[in-house]
N, C-alpha and C. Protein backbone atom coordinates (compact mmCIF):
# COMPACT_ATOMS: atom_id res chain seq x y z
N UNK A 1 0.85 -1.19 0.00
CA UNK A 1 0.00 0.00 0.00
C UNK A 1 0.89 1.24 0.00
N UNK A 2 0.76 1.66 -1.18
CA UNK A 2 1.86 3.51 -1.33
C UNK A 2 1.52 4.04 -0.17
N UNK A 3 -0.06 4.20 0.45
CA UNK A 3 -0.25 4.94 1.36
C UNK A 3 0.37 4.96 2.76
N UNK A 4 0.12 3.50 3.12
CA UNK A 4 1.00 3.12 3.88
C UNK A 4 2.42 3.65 4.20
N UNK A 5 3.18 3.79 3.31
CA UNK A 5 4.70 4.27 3.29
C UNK A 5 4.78 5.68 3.59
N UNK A 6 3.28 6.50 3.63
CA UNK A 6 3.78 7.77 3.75
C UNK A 6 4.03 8.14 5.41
N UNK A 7 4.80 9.03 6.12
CA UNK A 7 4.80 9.43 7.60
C UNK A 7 3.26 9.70 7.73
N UNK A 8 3.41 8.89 9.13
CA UNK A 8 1.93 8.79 10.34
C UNK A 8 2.16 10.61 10.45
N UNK A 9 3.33 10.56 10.81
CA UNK A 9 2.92 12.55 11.64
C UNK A 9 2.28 13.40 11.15
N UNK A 10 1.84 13.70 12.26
CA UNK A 10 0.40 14.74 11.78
C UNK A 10 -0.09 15.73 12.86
N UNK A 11 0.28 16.99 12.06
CA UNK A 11 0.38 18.03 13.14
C UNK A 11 -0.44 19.39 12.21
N UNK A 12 -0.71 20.53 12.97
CA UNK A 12 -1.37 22.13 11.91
C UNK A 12 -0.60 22.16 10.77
N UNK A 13 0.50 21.80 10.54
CA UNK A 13 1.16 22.43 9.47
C UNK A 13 1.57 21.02 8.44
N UNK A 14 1.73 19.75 9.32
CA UNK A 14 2.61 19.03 8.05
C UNK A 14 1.56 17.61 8.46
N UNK A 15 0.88 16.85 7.18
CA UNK A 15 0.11 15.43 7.79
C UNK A 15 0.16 14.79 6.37
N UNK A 16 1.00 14.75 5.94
CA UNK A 16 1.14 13.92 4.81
C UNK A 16 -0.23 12.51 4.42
N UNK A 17 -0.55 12.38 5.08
CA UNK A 17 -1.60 10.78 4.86
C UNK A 17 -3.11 11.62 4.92
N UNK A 18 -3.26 12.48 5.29
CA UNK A 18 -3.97 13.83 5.25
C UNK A 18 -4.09 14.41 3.58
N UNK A 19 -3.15 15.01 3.67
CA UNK A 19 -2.87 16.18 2.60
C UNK A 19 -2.89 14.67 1.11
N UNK A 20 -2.41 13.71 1.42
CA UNK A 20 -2.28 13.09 -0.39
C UNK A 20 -3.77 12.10 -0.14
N UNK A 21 -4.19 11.47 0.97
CA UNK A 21 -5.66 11.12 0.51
C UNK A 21 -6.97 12.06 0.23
N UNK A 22 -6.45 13.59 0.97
CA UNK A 22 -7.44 14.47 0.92
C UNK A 22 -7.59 14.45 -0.88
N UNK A 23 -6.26 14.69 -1.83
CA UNK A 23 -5.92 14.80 -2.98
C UNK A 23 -6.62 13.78 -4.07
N UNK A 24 -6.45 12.52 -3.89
CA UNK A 24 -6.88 11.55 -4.23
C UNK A 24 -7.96 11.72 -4.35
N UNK A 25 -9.13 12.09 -3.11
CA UNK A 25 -10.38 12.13 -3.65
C UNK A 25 -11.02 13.47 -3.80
N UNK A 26 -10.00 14.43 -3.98
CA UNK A 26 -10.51 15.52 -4.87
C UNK A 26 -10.58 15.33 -6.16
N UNK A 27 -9.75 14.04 -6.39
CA UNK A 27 -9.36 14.58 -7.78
C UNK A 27 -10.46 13.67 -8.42
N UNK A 28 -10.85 12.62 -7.33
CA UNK A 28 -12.11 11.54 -8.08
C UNK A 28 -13.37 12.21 -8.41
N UNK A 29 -13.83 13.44 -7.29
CA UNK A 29 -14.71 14.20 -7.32
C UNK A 29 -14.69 14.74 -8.48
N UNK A 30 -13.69 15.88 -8.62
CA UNK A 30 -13.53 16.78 -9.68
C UNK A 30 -13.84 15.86 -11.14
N UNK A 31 -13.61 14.70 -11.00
CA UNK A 31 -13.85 13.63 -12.00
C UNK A 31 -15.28 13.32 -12.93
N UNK A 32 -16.04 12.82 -11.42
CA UNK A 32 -17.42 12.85 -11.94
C UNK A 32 -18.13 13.51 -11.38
N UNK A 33 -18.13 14.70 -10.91
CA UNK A 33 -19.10 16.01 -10.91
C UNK A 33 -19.18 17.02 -11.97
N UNK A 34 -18.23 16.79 -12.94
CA UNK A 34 -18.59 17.07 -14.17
C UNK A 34 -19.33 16.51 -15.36
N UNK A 35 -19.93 15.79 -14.67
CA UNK A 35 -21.00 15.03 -15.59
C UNK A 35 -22.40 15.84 -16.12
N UNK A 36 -22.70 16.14 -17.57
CA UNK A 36 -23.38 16.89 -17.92
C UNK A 36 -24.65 16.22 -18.72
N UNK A 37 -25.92 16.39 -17.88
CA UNK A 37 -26.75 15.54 -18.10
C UNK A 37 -28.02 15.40 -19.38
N UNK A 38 -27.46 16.67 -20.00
CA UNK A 38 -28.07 17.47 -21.52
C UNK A 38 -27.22 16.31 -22.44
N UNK A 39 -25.93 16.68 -22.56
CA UNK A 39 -25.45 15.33 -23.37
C UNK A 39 -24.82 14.30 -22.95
N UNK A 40 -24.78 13.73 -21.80
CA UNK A 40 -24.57 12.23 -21.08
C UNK A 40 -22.93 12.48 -21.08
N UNK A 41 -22.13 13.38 -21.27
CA UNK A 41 -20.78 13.38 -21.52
C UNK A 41 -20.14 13.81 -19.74
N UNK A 42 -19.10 13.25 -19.50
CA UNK A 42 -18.60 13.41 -18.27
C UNK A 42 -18.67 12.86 -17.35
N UNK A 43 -18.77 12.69 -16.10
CA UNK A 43 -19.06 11.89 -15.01
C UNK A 43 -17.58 11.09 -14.63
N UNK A 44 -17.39 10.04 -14.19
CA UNK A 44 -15.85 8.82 -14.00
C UNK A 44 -15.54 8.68 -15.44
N UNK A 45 -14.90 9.34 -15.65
CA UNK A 45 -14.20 8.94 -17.15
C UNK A 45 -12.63 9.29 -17.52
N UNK A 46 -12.31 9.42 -15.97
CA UNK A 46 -10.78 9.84 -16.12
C UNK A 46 -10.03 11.00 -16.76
N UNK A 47 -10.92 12.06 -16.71
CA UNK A 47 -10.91 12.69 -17.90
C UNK A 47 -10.63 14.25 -17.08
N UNK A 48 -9.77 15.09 -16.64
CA UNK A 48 -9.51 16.44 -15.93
C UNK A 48 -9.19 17.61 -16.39
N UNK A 49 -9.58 18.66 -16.92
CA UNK A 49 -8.66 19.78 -17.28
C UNK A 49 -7.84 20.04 -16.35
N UNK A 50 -6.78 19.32 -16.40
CA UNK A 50 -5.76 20.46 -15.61
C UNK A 50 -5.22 21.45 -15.32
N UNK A 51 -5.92 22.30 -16.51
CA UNK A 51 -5.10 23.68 -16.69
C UNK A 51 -6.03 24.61 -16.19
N UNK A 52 -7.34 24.17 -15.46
CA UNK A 52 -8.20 25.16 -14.98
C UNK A 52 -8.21 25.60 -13.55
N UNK A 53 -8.23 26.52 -13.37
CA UNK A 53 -7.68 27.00 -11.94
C UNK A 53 -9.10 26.20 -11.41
N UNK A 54 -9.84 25.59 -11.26
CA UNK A 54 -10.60 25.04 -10.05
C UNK A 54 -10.20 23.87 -9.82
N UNK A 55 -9.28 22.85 -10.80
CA UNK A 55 -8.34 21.72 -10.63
C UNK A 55 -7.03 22.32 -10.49
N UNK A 56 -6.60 22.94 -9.30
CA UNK A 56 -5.00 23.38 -8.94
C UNK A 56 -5.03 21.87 -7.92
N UNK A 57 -3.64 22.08 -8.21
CA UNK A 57 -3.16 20.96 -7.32
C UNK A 57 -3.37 19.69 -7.63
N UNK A 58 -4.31 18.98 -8.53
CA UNK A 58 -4.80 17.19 -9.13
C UNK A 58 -3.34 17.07 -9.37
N UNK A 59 -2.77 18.20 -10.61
CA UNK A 59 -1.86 17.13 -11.37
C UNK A 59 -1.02 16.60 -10.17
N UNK A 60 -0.48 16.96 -9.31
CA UNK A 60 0.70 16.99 -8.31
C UNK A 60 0.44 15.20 -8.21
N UNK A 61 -0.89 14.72 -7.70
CA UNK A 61 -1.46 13.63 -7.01
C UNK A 61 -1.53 12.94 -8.50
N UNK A 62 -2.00 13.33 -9.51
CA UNK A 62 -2.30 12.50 -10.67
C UNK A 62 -0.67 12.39 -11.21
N UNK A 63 -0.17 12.85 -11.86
CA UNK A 63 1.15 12.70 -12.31
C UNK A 63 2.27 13.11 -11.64
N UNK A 64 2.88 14.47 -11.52
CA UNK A 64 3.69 14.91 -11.10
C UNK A 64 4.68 14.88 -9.79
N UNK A 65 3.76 14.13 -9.19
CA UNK A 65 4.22 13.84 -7.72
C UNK A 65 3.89 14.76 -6.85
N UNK A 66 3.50 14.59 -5.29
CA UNK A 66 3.18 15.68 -4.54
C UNK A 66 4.64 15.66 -4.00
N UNK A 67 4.49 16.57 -2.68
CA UNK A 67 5.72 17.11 -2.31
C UNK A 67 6.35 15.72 -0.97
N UNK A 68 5.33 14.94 -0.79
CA UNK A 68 5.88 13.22 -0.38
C UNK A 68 6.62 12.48 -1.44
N UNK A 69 6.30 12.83 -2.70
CA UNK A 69 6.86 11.84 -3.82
C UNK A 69 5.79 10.66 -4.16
N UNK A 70 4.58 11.09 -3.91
CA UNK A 70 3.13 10.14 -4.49
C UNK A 70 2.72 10.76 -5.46
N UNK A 71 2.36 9.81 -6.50
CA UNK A 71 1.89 10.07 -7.40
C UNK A 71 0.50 8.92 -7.73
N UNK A 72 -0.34 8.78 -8.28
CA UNK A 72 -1.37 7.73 -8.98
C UNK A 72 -0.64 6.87 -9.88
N UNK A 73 -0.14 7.72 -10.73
CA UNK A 73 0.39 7.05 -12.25
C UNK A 73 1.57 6.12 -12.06
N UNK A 74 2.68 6.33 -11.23
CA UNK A 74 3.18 5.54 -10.61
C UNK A 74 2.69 4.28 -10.12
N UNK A 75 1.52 4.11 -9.20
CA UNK A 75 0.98 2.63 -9.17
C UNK A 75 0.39 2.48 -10.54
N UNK A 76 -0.68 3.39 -10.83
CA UNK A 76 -1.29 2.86 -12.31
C UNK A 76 -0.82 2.57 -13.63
N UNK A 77 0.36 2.59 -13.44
CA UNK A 77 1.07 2.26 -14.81
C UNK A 77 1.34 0.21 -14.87
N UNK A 78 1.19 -0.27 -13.32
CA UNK A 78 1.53 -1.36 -13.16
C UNK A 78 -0.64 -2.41 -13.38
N UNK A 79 -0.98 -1.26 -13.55
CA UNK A 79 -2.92 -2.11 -13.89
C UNK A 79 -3.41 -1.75 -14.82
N UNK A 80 -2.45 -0.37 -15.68
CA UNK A 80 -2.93 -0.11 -17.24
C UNK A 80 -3.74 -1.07 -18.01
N UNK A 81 -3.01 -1.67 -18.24
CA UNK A 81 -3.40 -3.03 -19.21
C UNK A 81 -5.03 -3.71 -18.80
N UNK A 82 -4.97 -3.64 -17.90
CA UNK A 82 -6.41 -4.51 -17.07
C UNK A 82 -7.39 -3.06 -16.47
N UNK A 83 -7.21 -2.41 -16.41
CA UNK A 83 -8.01 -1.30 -16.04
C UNK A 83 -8.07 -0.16 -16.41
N UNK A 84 -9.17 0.40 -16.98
CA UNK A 84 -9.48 1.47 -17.14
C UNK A 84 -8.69 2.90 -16.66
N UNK A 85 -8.25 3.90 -17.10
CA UNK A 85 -7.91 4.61 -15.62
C UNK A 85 -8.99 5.25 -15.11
N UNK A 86 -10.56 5.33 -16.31
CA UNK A 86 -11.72 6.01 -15.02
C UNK A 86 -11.90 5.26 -14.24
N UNK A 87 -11.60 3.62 -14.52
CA UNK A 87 -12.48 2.86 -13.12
C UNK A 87 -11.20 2.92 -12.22
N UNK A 88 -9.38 3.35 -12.00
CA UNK A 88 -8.85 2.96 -11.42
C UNK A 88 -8.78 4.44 -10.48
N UNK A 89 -9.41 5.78 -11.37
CA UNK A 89 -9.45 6.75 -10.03
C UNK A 89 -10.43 6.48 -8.79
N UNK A 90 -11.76 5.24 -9.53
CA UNK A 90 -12.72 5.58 -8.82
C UNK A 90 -12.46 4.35 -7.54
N UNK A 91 -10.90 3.26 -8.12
CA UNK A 91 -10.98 2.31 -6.89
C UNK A 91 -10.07 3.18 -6.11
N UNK A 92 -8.85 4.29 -6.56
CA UNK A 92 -7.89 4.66 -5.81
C UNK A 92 -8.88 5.63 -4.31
N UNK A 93 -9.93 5.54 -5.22
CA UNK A 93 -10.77 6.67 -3.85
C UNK A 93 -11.42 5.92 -3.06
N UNK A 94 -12.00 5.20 -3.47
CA UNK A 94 -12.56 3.69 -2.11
C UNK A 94 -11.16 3.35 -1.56
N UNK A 95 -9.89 3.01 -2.07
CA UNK A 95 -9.17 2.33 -1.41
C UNK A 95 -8.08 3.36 -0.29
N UNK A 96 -8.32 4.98 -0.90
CA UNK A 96 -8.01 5.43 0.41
C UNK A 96 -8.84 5.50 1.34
N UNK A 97 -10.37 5.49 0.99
CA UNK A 97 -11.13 5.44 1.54
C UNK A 97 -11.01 4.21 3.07
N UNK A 98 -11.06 3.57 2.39
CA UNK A 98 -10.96 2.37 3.07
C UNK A 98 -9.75 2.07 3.87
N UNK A 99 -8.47 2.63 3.45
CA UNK A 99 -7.37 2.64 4.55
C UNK A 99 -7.71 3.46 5.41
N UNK A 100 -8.02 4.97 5.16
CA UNK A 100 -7.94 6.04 6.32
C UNK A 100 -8.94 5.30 7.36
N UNK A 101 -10.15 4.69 6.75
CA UNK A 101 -11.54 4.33 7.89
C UNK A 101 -10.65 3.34 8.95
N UNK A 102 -9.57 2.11 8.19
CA UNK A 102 -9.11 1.24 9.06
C UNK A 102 -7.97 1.84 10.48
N UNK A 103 -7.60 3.14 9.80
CA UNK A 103 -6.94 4.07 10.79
C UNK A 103 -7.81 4.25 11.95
N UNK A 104 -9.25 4.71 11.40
CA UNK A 104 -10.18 5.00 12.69
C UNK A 104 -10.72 3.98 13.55
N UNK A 105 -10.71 2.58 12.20
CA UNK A 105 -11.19 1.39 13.53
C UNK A 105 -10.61 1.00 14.14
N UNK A 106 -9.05 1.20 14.13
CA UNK A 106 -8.44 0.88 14.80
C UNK A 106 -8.21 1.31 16.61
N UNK A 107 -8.21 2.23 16.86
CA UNK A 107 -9.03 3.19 17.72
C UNK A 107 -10.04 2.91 18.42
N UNK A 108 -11.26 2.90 17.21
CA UNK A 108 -12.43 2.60 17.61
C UNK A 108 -13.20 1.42 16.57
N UNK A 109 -12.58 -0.25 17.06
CA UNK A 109 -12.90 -1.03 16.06
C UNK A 109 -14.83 -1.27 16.16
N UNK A 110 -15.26 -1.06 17.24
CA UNK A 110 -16.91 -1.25 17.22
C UNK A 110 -17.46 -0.46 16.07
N UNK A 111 -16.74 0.35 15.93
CA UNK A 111 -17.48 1.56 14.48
C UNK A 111 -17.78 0.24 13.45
N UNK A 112 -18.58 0.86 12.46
CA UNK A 112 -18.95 0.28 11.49
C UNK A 112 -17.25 0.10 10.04
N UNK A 113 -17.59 -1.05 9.66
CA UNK A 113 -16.80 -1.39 8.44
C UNK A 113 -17.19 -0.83 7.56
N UNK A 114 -16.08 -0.34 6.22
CA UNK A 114 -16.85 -0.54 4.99
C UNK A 114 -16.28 -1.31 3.79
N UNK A 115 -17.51 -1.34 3.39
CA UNK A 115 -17.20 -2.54 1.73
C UNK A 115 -17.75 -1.66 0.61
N UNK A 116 -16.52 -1.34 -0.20
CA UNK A 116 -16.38 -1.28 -1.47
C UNK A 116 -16.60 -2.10 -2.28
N UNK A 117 -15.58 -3.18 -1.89
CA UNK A 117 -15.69 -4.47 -3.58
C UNK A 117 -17.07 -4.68 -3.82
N UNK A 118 -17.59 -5.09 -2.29
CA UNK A 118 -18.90 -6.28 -3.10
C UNK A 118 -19.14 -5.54 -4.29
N UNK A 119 -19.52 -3.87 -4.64
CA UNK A 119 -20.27 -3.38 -4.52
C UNK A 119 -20.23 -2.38 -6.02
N UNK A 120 -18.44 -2.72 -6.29
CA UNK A 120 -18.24 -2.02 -7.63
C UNK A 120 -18.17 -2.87 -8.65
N UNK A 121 -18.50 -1.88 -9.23
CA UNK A 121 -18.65 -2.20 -11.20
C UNK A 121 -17.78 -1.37 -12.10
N UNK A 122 -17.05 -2.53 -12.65
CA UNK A 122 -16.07 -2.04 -13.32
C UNK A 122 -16.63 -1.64 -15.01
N UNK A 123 -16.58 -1.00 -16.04
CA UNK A 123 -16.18 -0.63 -17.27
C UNK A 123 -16.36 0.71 -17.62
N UNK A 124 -16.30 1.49 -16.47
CA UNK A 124 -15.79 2.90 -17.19
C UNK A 124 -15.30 2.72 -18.47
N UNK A 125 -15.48 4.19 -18.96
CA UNK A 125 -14.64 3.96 -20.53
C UNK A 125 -13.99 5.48 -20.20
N UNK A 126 -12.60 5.28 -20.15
CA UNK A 126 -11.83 6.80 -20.44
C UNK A 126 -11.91 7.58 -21.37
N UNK A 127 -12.24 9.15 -21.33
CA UNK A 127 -12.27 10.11 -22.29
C UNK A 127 -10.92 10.84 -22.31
N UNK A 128 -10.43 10.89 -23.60
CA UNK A 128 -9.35 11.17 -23.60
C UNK A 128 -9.15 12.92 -23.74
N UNK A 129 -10.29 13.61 -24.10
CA UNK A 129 -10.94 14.85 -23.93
C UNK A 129 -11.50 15.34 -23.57
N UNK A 130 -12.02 16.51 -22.70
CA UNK A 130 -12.70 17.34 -22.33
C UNK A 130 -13.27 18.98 -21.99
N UNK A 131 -12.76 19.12 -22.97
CA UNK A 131 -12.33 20.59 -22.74
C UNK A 131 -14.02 21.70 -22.31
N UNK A 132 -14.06 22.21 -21.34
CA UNK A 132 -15.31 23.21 -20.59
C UNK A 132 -15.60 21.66 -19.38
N UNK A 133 -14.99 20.71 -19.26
CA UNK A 133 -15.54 20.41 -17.99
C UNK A 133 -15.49 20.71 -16.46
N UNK A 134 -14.58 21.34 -16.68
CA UNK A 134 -14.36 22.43 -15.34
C UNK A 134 -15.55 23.10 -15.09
N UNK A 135 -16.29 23.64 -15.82
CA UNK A 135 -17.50 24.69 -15.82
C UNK A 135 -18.59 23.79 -15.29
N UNK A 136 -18.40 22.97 -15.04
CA UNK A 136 -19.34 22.16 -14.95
C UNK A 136 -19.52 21.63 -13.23
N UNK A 137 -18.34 22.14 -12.53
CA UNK A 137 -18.06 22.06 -11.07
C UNK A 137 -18.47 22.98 -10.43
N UNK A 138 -19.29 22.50 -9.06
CA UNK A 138 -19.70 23.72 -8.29
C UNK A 138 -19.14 24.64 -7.95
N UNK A 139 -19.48 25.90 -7.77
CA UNK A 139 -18.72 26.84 -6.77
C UNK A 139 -18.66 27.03 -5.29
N UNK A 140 -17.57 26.67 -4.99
CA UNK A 140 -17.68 27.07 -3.13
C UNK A 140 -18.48 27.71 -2.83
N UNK A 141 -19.17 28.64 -3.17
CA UNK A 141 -19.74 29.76 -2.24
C UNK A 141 -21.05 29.81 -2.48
N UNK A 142 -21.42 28.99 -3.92
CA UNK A 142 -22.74 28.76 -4.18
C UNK A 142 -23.69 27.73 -3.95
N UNK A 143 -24.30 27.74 -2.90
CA UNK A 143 -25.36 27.31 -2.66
C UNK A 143 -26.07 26.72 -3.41
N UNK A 144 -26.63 27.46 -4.40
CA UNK A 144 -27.43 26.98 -5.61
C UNK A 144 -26.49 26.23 -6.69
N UNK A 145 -25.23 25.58 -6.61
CA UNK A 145 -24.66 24.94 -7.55
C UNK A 145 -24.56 23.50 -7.04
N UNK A 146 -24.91 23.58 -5.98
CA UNK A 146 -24.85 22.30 -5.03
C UNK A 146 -26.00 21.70 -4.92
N UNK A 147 -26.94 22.32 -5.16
CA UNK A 147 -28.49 21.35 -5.57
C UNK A 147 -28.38 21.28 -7.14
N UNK A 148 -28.07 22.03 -8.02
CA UNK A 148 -27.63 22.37 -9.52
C UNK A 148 -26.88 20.73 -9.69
N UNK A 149 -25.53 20.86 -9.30
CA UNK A 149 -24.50 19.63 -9.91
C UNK A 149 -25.11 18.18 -8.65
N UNK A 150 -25.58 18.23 -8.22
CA UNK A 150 -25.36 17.02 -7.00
C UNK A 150 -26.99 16.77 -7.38
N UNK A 151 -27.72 17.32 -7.15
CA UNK A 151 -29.16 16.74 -7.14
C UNK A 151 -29.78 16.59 -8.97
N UNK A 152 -29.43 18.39 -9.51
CA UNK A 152 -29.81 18.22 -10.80
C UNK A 152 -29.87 17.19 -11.92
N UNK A 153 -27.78 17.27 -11.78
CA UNK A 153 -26.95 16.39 -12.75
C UNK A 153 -26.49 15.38 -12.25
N UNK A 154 -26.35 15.06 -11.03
CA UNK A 154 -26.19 13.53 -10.58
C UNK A 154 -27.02 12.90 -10.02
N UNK A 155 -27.98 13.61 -9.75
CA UNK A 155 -29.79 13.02 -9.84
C UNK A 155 -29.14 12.32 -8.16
N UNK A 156 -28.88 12.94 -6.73
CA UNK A 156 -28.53 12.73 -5.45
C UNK A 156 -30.25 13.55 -4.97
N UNK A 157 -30.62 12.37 -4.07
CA UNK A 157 -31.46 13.43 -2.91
C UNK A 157 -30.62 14.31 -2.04
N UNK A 158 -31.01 14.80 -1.19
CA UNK A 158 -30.29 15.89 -0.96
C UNK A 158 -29.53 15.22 0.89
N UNK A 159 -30.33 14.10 1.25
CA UNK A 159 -29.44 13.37 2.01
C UNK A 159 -28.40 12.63 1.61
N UNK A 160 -28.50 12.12 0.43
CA UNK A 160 -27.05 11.61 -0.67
C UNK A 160 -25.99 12.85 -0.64
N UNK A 161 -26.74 13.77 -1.01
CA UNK A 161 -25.83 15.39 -1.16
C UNK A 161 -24.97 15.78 0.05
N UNK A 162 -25.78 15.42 1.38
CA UNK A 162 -24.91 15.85 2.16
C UNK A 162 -23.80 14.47 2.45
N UNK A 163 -24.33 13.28 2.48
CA UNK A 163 -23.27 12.18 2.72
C UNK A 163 -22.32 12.38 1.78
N UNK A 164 -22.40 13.03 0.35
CA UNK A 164 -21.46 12.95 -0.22
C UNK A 164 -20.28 13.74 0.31
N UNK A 165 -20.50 15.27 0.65
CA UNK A 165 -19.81 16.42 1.66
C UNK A 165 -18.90 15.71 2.34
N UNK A 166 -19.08 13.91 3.25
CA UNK A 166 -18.74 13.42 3.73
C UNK A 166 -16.64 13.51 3.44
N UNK A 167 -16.76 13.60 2.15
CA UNK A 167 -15.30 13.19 1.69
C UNK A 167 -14.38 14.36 2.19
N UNK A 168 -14.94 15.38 2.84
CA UNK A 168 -14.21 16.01 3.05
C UNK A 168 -13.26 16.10 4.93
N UNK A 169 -13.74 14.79 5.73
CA UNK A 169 -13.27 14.05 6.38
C UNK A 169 -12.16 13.73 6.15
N UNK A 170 -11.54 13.74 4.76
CA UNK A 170 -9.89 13.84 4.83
C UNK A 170 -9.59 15.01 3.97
N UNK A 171 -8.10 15.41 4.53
CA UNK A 171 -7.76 16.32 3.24
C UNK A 171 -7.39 18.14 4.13
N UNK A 172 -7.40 18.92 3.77
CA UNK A 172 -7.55 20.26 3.74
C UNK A 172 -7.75 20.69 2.99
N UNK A 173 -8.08 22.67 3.38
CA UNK A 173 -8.01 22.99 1.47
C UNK A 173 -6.09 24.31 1.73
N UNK A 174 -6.06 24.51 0.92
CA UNK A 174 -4.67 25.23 0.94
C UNK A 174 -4.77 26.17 0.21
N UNK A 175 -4.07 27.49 -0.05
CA UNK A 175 -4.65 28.52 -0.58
C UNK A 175 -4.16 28.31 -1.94
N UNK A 176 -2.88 28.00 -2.14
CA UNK A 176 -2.53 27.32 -3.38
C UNK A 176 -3.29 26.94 -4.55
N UNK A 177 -4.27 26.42 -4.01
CA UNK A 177 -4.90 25.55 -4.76
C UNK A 177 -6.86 25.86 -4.83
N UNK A 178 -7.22 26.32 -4.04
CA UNK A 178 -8.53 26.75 -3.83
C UNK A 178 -8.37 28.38 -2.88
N UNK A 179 -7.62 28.95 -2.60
CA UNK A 179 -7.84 30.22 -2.40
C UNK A 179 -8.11 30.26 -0.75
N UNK A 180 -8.91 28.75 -0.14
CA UNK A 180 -9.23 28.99 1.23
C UNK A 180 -7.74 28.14 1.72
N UNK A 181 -7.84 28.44 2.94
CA UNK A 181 -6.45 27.76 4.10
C UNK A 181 -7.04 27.39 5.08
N UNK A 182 -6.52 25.53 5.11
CA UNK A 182 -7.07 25.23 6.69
C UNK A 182 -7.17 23.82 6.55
N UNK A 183 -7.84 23.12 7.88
CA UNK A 183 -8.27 21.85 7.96
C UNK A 183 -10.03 21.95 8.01
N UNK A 184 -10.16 20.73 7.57
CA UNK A 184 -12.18 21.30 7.43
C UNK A 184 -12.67 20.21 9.22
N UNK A 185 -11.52 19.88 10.28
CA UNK A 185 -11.50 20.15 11.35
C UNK A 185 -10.56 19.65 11.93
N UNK A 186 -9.94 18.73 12.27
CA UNK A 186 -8.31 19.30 12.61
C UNK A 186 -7.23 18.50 11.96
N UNK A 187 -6.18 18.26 12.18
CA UNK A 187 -5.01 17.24 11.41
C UNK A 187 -5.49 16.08 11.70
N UNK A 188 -5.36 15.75 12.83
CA UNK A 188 -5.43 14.31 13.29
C UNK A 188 -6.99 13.77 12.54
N UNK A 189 -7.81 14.31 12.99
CA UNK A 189 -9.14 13.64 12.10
C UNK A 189 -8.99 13.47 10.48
N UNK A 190 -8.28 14.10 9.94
CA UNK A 190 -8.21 15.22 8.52
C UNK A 190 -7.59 13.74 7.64
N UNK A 191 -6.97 12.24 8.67
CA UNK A 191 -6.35 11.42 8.21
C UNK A 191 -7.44 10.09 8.71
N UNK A 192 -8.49 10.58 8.97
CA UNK A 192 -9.21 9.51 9.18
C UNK A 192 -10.64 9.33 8.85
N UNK A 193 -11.08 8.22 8.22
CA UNK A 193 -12.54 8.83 7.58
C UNK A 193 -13.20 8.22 8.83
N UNK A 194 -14.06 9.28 9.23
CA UNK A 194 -14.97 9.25 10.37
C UNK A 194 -15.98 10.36 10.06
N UNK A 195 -16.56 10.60 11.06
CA UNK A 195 -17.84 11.53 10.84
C UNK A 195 -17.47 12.82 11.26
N UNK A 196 -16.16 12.92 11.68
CA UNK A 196 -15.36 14.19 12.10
C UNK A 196 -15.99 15.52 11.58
N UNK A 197 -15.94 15.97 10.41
CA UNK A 197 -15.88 16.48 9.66
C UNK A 197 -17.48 17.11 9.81
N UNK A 198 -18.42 16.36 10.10
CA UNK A 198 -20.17 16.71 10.54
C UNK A 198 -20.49 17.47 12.25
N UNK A 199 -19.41 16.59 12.41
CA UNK A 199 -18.94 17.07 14.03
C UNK A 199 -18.57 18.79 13.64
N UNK A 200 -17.71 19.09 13.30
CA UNK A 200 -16.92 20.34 13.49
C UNK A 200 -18.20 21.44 12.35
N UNK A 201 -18.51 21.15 11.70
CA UNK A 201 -19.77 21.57 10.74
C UNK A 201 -20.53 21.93 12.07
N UNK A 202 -21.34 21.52 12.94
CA UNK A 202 -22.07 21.47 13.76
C UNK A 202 -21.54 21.77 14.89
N UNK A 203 -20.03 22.18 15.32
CA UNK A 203 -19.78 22.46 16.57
C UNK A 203 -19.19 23.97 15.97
N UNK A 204 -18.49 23.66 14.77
CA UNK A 204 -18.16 24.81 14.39
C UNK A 204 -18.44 26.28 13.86
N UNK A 205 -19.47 25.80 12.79
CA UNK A 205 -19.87 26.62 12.10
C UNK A 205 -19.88 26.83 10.69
């Protein structure tokens, strides 16, 4: 497990297992929330503008390496052949998924498990183009883009809508890259998928 290899430490400023799973499933998001439901084009299809300032920071996690030395393409060059790369962003995000949660059961093993495999279906088909799918991603600040892309175009009730919010249980945002700075509630949770993140929403503000 790459993830595995990265440093446990995790503090305000440096949480590596934090900061590259938060990445991972931004970048799955940014993936298929561009799915546009006028012409069926978009959704898991592996498919990112990178060059649009609302995807800052993917390539680092998708190719380039972050500042740990993780990259995706690095493992995915070894399942090319047998997998898709839309269906292999959408296992790399269950499967951090699924490490960070074993971080938390560990802790607290009575919590609930989760299962991915039973449960996926593989044949994405990769688009090797996309150019305006960026436009197609909510805006932070809008309210109305979040019933728009989540309920409209991915056809989510609006309790789906908020479980989805869920992903943000790992990760930060950095100004770098989205303009805001911070943990969405502190380091140590920020590396573990738990309900943390609903907690601090509700204690926080």
């Amino acid at each position: 497990n790459a993830i595995d290899q990265l440093p446990v430490e995790c503090n305000i400023t440096y949480c590596p297992q934090a900061d590259v799973t938060g990445c991972i499933l931004r970048l799955a998001g940014h993936d298929f929330m561009d799915y546009d439901p006028a012409t069926g084009s978009g959704g898991s299809d592996g498919c990112i503008d990178l060059r649009h300032s609302d995807n800052s920071g993917l390539e680092a996690c998708l190719v380039s390496g972050t500042e740990f030395g993780f990259d995706l393409h690095s493992v995915y060059k070894w399942f090319c052949t047998k997998v898709s790369l839309a269906d292999f962003l959408v296992i790399a995000a269950e499967a951090v998924m699924a490490f960070t949660r074993q971080i938390y059961l560990s802790e607290f093993p009575r919590r609930g498990k989760m299962d991915f495999k039973s449960n996926f279906h593989f044949g994405r088909t990769t688009s090797t183009s996309c150019p305006e799918s960026a436009h197609m991603l909510p805006h932070p600040e809008e309210c109305a883009d979040v019933e728009e892309v989540f309920v409209d175009h991915l056809g989510l009730n609006w309790a789906e809508a908020a479980a989805l919010m869920g992903v943000h249980s790992l990760g930060r945002a950095v100004t770098w890259n989205s303009g805001y700075d911070g943990w969405w509630s502190d380091p140590e949770n920020s590396r573990r998928f738990n309900n943390n993140y609903y907690i601090a929403v509700l204690a926080n503000g």
